[in-house]
PDB file of N, CA and C in Angstrom:
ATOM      1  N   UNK A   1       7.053  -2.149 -16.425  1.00  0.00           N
ATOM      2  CA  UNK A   1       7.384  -2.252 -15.025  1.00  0.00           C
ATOM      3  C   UNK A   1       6.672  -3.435 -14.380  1.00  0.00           C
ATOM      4  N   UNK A   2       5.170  -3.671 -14.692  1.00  0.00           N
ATOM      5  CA  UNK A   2       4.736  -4.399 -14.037  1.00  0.00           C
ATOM      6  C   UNK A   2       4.979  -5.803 -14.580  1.00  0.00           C
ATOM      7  N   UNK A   3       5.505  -6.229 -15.728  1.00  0.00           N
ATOM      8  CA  UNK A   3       6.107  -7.188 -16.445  1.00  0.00           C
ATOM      9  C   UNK A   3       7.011  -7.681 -16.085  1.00  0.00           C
ATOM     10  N   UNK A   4       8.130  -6.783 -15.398  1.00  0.00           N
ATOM     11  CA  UNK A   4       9.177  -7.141 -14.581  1.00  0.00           C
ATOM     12  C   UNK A   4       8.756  -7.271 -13.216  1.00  0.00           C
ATOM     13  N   UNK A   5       8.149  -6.604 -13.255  1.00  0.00           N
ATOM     14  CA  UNK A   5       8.476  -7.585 -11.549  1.00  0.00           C
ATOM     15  C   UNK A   5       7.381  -9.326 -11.491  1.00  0.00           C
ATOM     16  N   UNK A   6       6.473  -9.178 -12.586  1.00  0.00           N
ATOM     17  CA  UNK A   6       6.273 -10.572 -12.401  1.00  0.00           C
ATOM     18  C   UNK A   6       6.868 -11.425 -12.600  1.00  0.00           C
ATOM     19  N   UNK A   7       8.111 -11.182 -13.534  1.00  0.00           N
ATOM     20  CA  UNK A   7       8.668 -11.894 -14.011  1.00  0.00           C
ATOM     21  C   UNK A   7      10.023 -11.983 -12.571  1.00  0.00           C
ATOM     22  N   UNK A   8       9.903 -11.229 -12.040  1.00  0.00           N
ATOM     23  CA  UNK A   8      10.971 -11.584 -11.027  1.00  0.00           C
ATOM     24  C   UNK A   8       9.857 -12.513 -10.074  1.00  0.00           C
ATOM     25  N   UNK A   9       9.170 -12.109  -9.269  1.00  0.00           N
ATOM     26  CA  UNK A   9       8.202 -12.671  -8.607  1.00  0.00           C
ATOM     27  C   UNK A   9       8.105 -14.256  -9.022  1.00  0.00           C
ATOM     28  N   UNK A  10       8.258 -14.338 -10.005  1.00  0.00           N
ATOM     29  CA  UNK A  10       7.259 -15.967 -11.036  1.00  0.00           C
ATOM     30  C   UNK A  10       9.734 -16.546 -10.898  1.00  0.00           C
ATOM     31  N   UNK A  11      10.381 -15.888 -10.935  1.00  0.00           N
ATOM     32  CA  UNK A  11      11.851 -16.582 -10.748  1.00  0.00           C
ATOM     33  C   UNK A  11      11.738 -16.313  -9.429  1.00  0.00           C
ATOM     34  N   UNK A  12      11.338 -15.981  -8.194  1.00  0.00           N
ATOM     35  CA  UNK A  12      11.495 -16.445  -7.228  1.00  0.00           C
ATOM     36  C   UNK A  12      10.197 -17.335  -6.516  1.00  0.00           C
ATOM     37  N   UNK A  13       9.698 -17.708  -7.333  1.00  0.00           N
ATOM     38  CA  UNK A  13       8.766 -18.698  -7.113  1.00  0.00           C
ATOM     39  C   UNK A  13       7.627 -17.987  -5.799  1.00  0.00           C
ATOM     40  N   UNK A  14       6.840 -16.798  -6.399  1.00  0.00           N
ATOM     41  CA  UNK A  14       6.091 -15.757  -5.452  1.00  0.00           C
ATOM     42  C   UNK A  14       4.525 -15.608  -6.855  1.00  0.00           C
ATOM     43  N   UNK A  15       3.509 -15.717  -6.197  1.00  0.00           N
ATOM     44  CA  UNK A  15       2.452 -15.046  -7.048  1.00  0.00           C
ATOM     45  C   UNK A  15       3.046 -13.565  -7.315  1.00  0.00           C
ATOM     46  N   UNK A  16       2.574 -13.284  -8.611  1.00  0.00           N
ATOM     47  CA  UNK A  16       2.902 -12.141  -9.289  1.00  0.00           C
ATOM     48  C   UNK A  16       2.014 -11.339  -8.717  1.00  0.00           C
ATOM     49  N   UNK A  17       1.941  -9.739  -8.244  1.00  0.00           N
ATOM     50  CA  UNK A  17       0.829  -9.068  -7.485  1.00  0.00           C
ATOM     51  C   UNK A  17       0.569  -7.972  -9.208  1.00  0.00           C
ATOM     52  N   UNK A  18      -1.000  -7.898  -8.813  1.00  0.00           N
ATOM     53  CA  UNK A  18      -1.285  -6.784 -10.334  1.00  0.00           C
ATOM     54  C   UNK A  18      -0.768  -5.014  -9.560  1.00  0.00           C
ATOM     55  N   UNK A  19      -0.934  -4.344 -10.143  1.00  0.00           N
ATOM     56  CA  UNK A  19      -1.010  -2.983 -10.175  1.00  0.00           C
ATOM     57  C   UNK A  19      -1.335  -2.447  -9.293  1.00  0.00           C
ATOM     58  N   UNK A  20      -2.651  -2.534  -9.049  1.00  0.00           N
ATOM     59  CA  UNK A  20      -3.496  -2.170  -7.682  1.00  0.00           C
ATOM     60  C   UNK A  20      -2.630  -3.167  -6.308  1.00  0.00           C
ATOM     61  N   UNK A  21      -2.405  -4.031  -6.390  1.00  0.00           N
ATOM     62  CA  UNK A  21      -1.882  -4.517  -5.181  1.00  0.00           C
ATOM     63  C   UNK A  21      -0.840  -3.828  -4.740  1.00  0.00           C
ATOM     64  N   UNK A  22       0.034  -3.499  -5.847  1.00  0.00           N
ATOM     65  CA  UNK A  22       1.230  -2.911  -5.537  1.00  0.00           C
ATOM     66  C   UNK A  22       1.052  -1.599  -5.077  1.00  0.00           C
ATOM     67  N   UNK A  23       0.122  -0.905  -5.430  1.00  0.00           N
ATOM     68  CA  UNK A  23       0.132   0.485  -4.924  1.00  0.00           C
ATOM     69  C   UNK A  23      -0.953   0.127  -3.688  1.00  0.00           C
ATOM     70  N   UNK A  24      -1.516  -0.327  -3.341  1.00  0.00           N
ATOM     71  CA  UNK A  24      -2.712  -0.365  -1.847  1.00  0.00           C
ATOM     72  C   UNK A  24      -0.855  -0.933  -0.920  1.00  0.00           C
ATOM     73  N   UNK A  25      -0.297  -1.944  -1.392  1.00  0.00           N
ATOM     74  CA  UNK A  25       0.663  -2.350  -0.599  1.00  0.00           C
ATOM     75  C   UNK A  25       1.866  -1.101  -0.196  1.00  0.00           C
ATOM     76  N   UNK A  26       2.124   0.012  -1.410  1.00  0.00           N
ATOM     77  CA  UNK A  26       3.245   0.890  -0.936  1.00  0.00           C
ATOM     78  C   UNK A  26       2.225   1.578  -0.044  1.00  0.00           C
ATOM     79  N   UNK A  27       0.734   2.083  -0.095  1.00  0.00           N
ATOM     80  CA  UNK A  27      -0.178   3.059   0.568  1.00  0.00           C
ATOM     81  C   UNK A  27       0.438   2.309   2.291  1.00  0.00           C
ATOM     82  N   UNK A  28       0.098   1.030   2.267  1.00  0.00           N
ATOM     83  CA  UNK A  28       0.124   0.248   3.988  1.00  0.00           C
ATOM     84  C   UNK A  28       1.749   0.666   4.378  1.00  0.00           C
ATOM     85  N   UNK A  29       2.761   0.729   3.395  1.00  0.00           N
ATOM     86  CA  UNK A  29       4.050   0.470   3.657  1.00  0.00           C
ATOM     87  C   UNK A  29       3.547   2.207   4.542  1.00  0.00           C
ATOM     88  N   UNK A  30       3.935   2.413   3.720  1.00  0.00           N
ATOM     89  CA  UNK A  30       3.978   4.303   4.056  1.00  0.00           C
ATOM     90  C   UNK A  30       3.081   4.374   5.821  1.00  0.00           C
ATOM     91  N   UNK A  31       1.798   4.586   5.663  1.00  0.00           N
ATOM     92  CA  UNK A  31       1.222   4.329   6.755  1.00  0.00           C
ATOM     93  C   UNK A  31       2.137   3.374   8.209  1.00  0.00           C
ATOM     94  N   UNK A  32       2.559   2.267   7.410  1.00  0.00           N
ATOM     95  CA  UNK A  32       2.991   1.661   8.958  1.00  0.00           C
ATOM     96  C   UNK A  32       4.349   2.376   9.287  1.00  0.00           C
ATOM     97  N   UNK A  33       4.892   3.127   8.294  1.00  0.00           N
ATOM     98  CA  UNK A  33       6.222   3.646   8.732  1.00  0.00           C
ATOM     99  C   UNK A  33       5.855   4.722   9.295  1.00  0.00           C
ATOM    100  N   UNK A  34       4.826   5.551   9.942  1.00  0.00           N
ATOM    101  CA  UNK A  34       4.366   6.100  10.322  1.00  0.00           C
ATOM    102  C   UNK A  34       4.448   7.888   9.469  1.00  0.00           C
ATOM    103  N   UNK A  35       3.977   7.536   7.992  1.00  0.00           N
ATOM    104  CA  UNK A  35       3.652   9.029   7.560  1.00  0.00           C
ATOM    105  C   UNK A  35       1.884   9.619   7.555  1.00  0.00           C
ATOM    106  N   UNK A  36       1.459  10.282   7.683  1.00  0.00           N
ATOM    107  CA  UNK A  36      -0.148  10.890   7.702  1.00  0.00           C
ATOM    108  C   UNK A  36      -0.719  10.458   7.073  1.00  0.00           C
ATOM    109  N   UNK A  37      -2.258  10.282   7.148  1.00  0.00           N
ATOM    110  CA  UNK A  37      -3.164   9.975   5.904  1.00  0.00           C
ATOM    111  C   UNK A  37      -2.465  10.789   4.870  1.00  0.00           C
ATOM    112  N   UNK A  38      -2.601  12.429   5.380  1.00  0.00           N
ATOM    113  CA  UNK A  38      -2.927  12.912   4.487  1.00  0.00           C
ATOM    114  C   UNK A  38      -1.482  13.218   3.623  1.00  0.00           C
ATOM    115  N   UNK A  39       0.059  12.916   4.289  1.00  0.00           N
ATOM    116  CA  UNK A  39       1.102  13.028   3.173  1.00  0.00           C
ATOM    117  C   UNK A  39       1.185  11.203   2.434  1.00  0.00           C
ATOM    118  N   UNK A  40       0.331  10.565   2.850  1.00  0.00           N
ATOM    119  CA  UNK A  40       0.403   9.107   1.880  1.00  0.00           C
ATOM    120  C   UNK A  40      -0.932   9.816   0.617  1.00  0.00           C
ATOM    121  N   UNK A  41      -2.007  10.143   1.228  1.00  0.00           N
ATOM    122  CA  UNK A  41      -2.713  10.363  -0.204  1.00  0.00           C
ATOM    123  C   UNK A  41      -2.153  11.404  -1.344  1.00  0.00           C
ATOM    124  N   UNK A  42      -1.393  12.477  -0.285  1.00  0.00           N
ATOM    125  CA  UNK A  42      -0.453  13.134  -1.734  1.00  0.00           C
ATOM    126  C   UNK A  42       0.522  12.593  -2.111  1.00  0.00           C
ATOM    127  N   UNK A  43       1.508  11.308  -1.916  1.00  0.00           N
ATOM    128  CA  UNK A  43       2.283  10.687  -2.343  1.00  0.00           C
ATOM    129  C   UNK A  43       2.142   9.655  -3.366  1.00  0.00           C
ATOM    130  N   UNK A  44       0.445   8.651  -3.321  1.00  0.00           N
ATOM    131  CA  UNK A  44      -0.335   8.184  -3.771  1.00  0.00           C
ATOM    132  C   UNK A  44      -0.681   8.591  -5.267  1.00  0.00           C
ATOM    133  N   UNK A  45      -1.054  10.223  -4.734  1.00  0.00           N
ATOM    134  CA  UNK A  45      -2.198  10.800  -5.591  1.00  0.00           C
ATOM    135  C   UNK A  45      -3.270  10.584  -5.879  1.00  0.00           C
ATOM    136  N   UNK A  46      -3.825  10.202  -4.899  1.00  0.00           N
ATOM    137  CA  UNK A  46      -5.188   9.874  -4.377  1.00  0.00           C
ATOM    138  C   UNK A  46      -5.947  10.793  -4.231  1.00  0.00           C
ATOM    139  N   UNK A  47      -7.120  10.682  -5.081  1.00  0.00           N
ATOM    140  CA  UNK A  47      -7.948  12.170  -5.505  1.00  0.00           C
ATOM    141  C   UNK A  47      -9.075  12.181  -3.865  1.00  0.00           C
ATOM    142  N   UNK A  48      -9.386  11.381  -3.531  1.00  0.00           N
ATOM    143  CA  UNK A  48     -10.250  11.082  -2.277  1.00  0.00           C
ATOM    144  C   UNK A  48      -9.648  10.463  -1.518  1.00  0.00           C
ATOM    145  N   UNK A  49     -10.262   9.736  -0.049  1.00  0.00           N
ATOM    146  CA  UNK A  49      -9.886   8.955   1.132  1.00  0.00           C
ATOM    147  C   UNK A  49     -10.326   7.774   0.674  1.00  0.00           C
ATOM    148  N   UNK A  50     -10.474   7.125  -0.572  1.00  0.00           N
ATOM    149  CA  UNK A  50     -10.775   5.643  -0.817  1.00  0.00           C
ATOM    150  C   UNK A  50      -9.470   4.486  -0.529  1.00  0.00           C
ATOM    151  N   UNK A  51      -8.636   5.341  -0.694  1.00  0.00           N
ATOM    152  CA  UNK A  51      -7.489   4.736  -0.375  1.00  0.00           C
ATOM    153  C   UNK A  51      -7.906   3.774   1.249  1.00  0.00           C
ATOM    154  N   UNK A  52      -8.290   4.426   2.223  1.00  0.00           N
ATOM    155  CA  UNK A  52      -8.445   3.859   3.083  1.00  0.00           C
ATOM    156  C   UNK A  52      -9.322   2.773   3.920  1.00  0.00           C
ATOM    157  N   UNK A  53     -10.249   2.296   2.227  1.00  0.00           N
ATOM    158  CA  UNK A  53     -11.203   0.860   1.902  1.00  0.00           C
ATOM    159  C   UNK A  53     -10.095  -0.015   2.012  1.00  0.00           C
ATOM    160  N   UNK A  54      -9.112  -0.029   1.433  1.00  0.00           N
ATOM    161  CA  UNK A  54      -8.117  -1.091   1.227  1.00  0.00           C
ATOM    162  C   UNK A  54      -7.134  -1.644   1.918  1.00  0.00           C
ATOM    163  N   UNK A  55      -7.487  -0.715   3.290  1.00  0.00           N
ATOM    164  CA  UNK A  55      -6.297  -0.835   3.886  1.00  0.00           C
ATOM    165  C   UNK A  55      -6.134  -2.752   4.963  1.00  0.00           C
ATOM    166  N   UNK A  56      -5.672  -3.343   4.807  1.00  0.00           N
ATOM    167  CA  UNK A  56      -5.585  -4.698   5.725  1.00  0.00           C
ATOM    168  C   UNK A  56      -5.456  -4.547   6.700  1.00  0.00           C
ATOM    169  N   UNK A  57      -4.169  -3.538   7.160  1.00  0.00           N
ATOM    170  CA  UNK A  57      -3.813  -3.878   8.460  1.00  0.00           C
ATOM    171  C   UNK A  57      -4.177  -2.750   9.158  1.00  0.00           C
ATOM    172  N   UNK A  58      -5.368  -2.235   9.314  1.00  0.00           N
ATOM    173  CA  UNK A  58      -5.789  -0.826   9.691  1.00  0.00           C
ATOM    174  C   UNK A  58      -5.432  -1.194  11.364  1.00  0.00           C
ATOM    175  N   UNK A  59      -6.217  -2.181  12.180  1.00  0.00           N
ATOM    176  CA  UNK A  59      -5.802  -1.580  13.638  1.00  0.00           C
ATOM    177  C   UNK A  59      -4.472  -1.519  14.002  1.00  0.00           C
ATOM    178  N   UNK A  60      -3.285  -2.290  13.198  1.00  0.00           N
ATOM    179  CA  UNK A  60      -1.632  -1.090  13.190  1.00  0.00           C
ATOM    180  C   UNK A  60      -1.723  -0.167  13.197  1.00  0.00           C
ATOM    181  N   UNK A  61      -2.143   0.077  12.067  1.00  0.00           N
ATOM    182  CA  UNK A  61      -2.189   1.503  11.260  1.00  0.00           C
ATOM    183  C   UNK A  61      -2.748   2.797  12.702  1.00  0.00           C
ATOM    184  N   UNK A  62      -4.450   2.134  13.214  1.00  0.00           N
ATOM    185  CA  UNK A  62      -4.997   2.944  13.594  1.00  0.00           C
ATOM    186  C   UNK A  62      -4.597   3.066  15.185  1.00  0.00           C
ATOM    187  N   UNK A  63      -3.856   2.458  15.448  1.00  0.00           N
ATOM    188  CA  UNK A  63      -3.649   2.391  17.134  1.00  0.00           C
ATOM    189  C   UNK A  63      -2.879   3.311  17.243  1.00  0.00           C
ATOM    190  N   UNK A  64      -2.096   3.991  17.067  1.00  0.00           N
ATOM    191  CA  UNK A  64      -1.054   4.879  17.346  1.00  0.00           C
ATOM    192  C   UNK A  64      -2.158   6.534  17.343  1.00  0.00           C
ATOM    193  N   UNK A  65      -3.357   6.059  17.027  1.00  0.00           N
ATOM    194  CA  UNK A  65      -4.250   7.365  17.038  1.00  0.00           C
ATOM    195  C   UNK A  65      -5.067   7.327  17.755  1.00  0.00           C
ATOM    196  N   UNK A  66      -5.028   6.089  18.297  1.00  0.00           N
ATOM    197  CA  UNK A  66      -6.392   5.839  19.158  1.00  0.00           C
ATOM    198  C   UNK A  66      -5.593   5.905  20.951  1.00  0.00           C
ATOM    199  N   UNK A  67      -4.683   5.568  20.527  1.00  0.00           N
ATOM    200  CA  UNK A  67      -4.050   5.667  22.087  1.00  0.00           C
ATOM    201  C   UNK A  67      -4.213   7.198  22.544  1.00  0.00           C
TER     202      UNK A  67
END
């Protein structure tokens, strides 16, 4: 899987992302589409809240909780 998509990535002329990028990136997708911490870490399967070291775009993420 992850072979293919570099290999698509590297034909559309894109850095290839490893493993971990791809899953911290579906974790942000999920989050900004607005699902819970806690149904992204069971979707994840994320044994802890570390998931949420990685996150980039946290004040998106976190404003809709803070309001």
């Amino acid at each position: 899987f992850l072979q293919a998509l570099a290999d698509a990535a590297k034909r559309a002329g894109l850095e290839p992302m490893q493993g971990h990028g791809i899953r911290i990136g579906s974790t942000l997708m999920y989050l900004l589409q607005g699902l819970s911490f806690e149904a992204v870490k069971t979707i994840g399967r994320w044994a802890s809240d570390a998931f949420r070291l990685y996150l980039r775009k946290h004040t998106q993420i976190l404003a809709p909780y803070i309001q």
